[in-house]
Protein backbone atom coordinates (compact mmCIF):
# COMPACT_ATOMS: atom_id res chain seq x y z
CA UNK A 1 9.22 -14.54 19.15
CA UNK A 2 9.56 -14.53 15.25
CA UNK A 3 7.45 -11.32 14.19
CA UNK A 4 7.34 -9.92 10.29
CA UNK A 5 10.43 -7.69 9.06
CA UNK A 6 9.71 -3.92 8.96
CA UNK A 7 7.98 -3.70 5.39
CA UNK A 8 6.34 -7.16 5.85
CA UNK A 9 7.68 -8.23 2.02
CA UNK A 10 10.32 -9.26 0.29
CA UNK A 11 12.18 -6.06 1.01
CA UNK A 12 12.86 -7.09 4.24
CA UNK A 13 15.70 -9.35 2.73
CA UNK A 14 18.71 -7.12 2.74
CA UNK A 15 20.57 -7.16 -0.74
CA UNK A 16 17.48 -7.17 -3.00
CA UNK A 17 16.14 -5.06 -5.56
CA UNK A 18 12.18 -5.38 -6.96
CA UNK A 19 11.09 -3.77 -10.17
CA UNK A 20 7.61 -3.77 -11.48
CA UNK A 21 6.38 -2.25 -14.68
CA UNK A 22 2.54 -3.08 -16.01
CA UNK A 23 0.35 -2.54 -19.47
CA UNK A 24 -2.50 -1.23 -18.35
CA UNK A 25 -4.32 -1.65 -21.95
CA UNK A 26 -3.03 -5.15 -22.21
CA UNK A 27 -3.47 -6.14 -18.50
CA UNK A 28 -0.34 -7.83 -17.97
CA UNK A 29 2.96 -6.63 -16.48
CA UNK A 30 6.41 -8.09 -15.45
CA UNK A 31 8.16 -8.13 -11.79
CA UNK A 32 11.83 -8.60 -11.56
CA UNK A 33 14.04 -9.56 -8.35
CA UNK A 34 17.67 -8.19 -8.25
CA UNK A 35 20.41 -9.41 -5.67
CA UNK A 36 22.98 -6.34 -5.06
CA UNK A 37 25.63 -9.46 -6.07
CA UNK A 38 25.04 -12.65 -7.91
CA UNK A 39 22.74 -15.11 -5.65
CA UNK A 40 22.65 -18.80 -5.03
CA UNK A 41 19.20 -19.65 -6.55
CA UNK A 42 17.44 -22.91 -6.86
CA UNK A 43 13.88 -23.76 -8.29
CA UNK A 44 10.96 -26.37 -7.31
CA UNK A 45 8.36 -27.08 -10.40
CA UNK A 46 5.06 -28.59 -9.22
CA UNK A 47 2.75 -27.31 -11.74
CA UNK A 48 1.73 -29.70 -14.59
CA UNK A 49 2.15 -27.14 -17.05
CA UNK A 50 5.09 -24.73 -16.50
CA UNK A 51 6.48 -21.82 -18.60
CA UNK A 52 10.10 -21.33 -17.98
CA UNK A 53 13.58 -20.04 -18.60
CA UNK A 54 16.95 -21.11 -17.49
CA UNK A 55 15.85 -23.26 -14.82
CA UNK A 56 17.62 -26.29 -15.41
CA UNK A 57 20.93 -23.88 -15.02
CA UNK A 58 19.99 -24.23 -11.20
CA UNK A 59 20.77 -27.81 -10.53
CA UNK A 60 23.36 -27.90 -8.20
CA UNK A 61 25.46 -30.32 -10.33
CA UNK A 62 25.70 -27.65 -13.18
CA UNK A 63 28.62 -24.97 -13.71
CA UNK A 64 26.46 -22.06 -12.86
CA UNK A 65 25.95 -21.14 -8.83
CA UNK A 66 24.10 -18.15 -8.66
CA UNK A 67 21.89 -15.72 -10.34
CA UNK A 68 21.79 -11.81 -11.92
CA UNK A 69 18.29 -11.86 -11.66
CA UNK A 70 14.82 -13.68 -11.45
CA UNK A 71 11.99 -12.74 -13.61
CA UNK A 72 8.23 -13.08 -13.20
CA UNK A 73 6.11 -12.46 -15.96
CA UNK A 74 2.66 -12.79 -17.51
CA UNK A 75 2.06 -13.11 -21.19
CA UNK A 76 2.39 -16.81 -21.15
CA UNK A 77 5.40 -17.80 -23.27
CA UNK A 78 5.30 -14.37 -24.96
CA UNK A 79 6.68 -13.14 -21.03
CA UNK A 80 10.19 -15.38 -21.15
CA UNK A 81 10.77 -11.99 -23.39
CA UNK A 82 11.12 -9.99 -20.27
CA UNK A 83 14.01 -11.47 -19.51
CA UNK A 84 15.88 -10.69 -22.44
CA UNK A 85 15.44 -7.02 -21.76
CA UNK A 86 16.38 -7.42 -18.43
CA UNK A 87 19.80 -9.86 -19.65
CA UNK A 88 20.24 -7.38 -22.23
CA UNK A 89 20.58 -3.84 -19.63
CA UNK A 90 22.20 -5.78 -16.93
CA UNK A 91 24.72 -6.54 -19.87
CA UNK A 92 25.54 -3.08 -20.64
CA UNK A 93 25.86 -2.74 -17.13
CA UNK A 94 29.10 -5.33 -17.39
CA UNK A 95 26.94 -7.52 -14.96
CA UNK A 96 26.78 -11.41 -15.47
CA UNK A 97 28.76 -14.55 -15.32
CA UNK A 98 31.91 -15.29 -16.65
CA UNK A 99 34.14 -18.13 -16.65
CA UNK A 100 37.46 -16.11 -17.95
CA UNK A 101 37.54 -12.59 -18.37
CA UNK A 102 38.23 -12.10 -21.96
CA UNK A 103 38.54 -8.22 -23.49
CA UNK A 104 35.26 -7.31 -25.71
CA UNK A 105 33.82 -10.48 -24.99
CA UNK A 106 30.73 -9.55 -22.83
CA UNK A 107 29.65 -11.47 -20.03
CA UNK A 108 26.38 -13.14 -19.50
CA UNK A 109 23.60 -12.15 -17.08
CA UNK A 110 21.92 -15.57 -15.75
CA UNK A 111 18.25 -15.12 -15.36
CA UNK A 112 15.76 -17.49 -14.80
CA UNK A 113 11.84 -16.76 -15.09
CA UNK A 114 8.84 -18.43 -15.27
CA UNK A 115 5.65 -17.05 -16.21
CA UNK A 116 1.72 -17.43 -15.90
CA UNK A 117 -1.21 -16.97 -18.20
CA UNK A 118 -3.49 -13.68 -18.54
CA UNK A 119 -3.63 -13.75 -22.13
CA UNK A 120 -7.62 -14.31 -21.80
CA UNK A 121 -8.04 -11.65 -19.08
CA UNK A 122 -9.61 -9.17 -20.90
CA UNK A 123 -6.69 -7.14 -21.70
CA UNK A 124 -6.07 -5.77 -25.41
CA UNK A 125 -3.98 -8.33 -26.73
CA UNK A 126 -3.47 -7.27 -30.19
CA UNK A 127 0.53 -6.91 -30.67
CA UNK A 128 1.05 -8.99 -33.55
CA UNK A 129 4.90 -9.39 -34.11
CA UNK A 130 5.82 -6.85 -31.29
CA UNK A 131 4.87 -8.23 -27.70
CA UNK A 132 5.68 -5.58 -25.17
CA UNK A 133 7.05 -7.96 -22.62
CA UNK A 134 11.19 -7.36 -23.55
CA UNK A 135 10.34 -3.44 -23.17
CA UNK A 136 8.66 -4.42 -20.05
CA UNK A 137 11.49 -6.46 -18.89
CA UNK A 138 13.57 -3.60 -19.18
CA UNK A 139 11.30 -0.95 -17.63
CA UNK A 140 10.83 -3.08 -14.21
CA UNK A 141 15.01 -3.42 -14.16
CA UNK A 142 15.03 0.36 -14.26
CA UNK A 143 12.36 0.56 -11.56
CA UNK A 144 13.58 -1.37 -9.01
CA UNK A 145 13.79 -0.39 -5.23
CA UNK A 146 14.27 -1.72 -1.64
CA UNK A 147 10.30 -1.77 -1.67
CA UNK A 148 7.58 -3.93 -2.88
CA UNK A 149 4.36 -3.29 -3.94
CA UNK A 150 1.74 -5.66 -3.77
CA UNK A 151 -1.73 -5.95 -5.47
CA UNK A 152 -2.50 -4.77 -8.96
CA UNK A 153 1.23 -4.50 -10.00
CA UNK A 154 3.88 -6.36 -11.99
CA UNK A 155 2.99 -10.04 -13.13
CA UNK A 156 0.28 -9.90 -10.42
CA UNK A 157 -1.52 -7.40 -12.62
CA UNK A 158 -3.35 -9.27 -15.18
CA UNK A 159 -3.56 -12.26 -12.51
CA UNK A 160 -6.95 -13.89 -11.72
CA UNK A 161 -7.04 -16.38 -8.25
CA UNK A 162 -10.11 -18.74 -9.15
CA UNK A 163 -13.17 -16.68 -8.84
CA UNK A 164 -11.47 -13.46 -7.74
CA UNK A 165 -9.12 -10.99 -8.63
CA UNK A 166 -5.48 -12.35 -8.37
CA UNK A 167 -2.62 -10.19 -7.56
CA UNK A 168 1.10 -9.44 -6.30
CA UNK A 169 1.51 -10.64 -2.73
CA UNK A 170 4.47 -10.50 -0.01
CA UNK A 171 5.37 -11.39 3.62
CA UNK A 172 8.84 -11.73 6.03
CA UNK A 173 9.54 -13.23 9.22
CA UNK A 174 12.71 -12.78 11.21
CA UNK A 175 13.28 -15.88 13.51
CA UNK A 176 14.63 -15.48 17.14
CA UNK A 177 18.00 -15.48 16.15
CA UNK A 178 17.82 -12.77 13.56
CA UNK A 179 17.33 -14.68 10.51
CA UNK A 180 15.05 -12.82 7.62
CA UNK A 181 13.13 -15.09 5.67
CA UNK A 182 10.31 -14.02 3.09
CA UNK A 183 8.73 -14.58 0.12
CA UNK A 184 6.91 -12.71 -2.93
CA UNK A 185 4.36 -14.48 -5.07
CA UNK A 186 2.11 -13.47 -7.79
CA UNK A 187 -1.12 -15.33 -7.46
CA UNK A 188 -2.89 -16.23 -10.76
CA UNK A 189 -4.27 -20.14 -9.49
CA UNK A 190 -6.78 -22.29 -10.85
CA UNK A 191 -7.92 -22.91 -7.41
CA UNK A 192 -9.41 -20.78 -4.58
CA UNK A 193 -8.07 -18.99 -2.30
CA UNK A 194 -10.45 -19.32 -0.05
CA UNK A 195 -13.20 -21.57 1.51
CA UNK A 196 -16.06 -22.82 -0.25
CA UNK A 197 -18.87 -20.12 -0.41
CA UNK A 198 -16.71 -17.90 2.71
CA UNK A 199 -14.72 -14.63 2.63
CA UNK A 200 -12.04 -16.18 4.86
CA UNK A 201 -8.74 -17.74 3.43
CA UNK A 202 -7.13 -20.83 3.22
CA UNK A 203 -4.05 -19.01 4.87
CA UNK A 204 -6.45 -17.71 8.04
CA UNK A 205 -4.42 -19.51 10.71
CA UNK A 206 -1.17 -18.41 9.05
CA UNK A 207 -2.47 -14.59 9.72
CA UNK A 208 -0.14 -12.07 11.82
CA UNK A 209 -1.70 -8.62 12.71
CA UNK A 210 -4.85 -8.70 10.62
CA UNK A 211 -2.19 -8.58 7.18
CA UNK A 212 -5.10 -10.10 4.89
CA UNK A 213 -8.47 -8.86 6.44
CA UNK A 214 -9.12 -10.72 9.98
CA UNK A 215 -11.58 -13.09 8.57
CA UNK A 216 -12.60 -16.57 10.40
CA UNK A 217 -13.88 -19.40 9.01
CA UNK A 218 -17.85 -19.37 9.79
CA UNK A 219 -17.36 -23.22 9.77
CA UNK A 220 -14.68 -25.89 9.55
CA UNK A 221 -16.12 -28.74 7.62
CA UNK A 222 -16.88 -28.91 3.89
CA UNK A 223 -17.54 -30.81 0.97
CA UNK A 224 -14.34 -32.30 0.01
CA UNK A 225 -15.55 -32.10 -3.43
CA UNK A 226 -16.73 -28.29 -3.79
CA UNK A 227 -14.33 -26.55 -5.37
CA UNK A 228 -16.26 -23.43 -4.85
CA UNK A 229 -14.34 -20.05 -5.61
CA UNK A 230 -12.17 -22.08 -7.88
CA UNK A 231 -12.37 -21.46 -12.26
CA UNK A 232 -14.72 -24.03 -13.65
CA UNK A 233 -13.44 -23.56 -17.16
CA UNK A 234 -9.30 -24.25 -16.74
CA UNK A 235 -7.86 -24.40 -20.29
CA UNK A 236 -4.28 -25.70 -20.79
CA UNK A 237 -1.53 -22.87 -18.99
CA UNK A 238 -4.69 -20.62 -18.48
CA UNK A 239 -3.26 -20.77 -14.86
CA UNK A 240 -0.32 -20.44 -12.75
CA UNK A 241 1.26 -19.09 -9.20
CA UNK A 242 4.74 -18.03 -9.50
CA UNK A 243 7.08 -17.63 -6.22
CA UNK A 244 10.02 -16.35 -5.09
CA UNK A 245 11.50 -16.98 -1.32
CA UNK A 246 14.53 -15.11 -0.14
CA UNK A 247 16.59 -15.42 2.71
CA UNK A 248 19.63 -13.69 4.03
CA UNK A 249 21.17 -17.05 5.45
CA UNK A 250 23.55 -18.09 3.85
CA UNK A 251 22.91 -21.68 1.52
CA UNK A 252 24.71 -23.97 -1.11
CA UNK A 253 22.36 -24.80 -4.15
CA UNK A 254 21.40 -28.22 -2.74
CA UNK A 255 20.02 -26.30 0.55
CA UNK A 256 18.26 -23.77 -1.64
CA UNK A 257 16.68 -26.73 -3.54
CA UNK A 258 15.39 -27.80 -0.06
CA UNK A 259 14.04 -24.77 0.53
CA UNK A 260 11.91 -24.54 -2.28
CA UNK A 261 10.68 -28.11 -2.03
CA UNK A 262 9.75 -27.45 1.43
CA UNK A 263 7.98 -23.92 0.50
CA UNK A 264 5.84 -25.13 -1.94
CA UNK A 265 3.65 -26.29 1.06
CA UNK A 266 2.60 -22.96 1.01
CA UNK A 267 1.08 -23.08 -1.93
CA UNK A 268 -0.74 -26.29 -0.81
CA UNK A 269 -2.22 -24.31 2.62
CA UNK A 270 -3.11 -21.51 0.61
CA UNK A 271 -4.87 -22.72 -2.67
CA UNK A 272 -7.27 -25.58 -3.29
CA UNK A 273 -6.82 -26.98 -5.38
CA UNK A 274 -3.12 -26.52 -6.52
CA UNK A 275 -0.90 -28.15 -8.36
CA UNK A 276 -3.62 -29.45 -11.45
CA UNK A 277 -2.02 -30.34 -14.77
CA UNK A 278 -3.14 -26.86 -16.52
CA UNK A 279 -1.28 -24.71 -13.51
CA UNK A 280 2.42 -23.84 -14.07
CA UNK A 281 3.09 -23.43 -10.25
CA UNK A 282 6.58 -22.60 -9.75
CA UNK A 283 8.80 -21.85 -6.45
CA UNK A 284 12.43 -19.81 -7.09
CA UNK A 285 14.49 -19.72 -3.43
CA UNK A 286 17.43 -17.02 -3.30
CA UNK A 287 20.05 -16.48 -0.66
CA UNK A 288 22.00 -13.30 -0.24
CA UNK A 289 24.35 -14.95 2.33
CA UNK A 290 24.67 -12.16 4.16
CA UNK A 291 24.49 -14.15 7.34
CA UNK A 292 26.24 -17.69 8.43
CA UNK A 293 23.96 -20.33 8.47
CA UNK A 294 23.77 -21.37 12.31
CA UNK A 295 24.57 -24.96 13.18
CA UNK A 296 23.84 -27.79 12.69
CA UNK A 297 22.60 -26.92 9.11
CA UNK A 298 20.62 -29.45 8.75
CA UNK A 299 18.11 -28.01 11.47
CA UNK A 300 18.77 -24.50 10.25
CA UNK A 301 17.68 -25.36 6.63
CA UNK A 302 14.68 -27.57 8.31
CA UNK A 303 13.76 -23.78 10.37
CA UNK A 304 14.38 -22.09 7.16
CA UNK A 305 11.77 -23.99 5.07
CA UNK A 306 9.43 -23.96 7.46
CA UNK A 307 9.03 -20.55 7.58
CA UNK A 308 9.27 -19.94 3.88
CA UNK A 309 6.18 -21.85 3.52
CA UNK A 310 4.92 -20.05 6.17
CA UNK A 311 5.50 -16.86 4.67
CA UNK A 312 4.28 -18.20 1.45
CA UNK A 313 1.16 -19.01 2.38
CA UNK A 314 0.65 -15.56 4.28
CA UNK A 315 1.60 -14.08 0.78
CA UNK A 316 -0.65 -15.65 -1.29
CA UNK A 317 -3.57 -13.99 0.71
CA UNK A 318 -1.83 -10.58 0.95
CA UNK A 319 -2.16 -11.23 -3.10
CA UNK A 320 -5.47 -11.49 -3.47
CA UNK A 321 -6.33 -9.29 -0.45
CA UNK A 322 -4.43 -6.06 -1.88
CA UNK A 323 -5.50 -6.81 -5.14
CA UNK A 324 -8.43 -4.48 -7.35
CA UNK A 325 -11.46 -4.86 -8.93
CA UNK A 326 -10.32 -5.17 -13.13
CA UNK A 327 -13.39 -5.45 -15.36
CA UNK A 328 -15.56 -8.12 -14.84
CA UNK A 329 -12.61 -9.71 -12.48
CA UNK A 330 -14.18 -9.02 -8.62
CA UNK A 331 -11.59 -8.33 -6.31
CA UNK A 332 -11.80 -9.92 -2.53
CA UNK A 333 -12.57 -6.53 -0.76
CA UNK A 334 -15.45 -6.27 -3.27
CA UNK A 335 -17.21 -9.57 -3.60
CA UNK A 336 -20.10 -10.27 -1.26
């Protein structure tokens, strides 16, 4: 029976590094993802109003095939800075791509990032010409780890999920045969998370072990118009739920494009409504190919999918539900 990996996050996925690093005055923080070795990565954009970097470097018909890193960031556009600080120390570091090794000519790290919007969350704001987002970039690089914290952390920090306090969520699965899929989001949506005028999530029947509170719908039906729990006031990239699934399979950039396509369900199960013209909703898929990809691979990638949404949509509650009370921003544990 496919259960969660041992840390239930991202972590699980040997080969990666996380790093988070957070302004608590300004609200807002930055959470990076670092393969041990360069990563096959892929992207799927469903958001009507994205903020990204490097992503069209992912299409499988361009030079570059994997990754240094992937960035997550708030700050709106003022958080594609993070991942200059993090190109910039992985550069020192002689890490990066290369097409011929040239003496003093550095290499260059490949990063892609996309961020979401907590400019308006209360936070001090006030940097003028000196956003704090490259610094931040740098500081979650140094911080990284084989574990991952969820909640009130890293891009999930200054994130709000409709009505309720957003935040920095994670879940694995291994499948029977010892694949370890997973996926890390940080969950700052338009819509709600969960049903109309109820504690219980969108994600309940997705739920292993009580990992987001235990709560059942007290009814099925609703109003296929309420949109309660959702924010009633969306302004133009005042959104956003950025993603990250990982798996140790191994997959060619075309597969890993798959995969995302195929998690972004997750999204859909766990947020309504998703995918509006002022969210930025964005889905990154790394491999660390650290297992062969059983045959046929067209199944396997069909299995792997599945279960990415699967764990996507578990991690979008594990967001909110770890998430804390900021300001006048009510976190799930403490609304009524």
């Amino acid at each position: 029976m496919a259960r969660p990996g041992p840390s239930n996050s991202l972590s699980d996925v040997a080969g990666l590094s996380i790093g988070c690093a957070e302004d608590e005055n300004a609200l807002t923080g930055v959470t990076v993802i670092v393969p041990d070795v360069r990563a096959v990565c892929a992207v799927d954009v469903r958001g009507g109003g994205p903020g990204t970097r490097e992503t069209d470097a992912l299409a499988p018909e361009n030079l570059v095939d994997a990754v240094d890193a992937l960035v997550l960031s708030g700050g709106s556009v003022y958080g594609l800075a993070a991942a200059d600080g993090v190109a910039a120390a992985m550069g020192a570091e002689g890490r990066g791509f290369g097409l011929i090794d040239l003496p003093g000519v550095p290499r260059s790290p490949v990063i892609p990032a996309a961020i979401l919007y907590d400019l308006a969350n209360g936070g001090a704001k006030t940097w003028n010409d000196a956003p704090p987002y490259n610094a931040l970039g740098r500081r979650a690089y140094a911080a990284r780890s084989k574990t991952t914290p969820l909640g009130n952390v890293g891009a999930g920090l200054g994130a709000v999920a409709g009505a309720l306090k957003g935040g920095q969520g994670s879940a694995s699965i291994v499948s029977q045969d010892g694949i370890t899929v997973a996926a890390l989001v940080c969950v700052n949506s338009w819509g709600s998370t969960t049903l109309p005028n109820q504690r219980a999530f969108w994600a309940h029947a997705f739920e292993i072990d009580g990992e987001f509170g235990a709560v059942t719908p007290a009814a099925q039906s609703f109003d296929a118009e309420d949109w309660g729990g959702a924010k009633f006031n969306p302004q133009p990239r005042a959104n956003t739920t950025i993603a990250c699934v990982a798996t140790d399979a191994a997959l060619t950039p075309a597969e890993a494009k798959r995969i995302s396509q195929m998690a972004s369900a997750g999204l859909a199960r766990a947020i309504r409504p998703v995918f509006a013209p002022f969210d930025g909703d964005v889905v990154f898929t790394l491999s660390t190919a650290a297992r062969e990809m059983p045959e046929p691979r067209a199944l396997s990638i069909a299995r792997i999918g599945a279960l990415a949404a699967d764990c996507l949509t578990r991690a979008v509650a594990r967001g909110v539900y770890s998430a804390q009370s900021v300001g006048v921003h009510r976190a799930w544990r403490d609304a009524s």
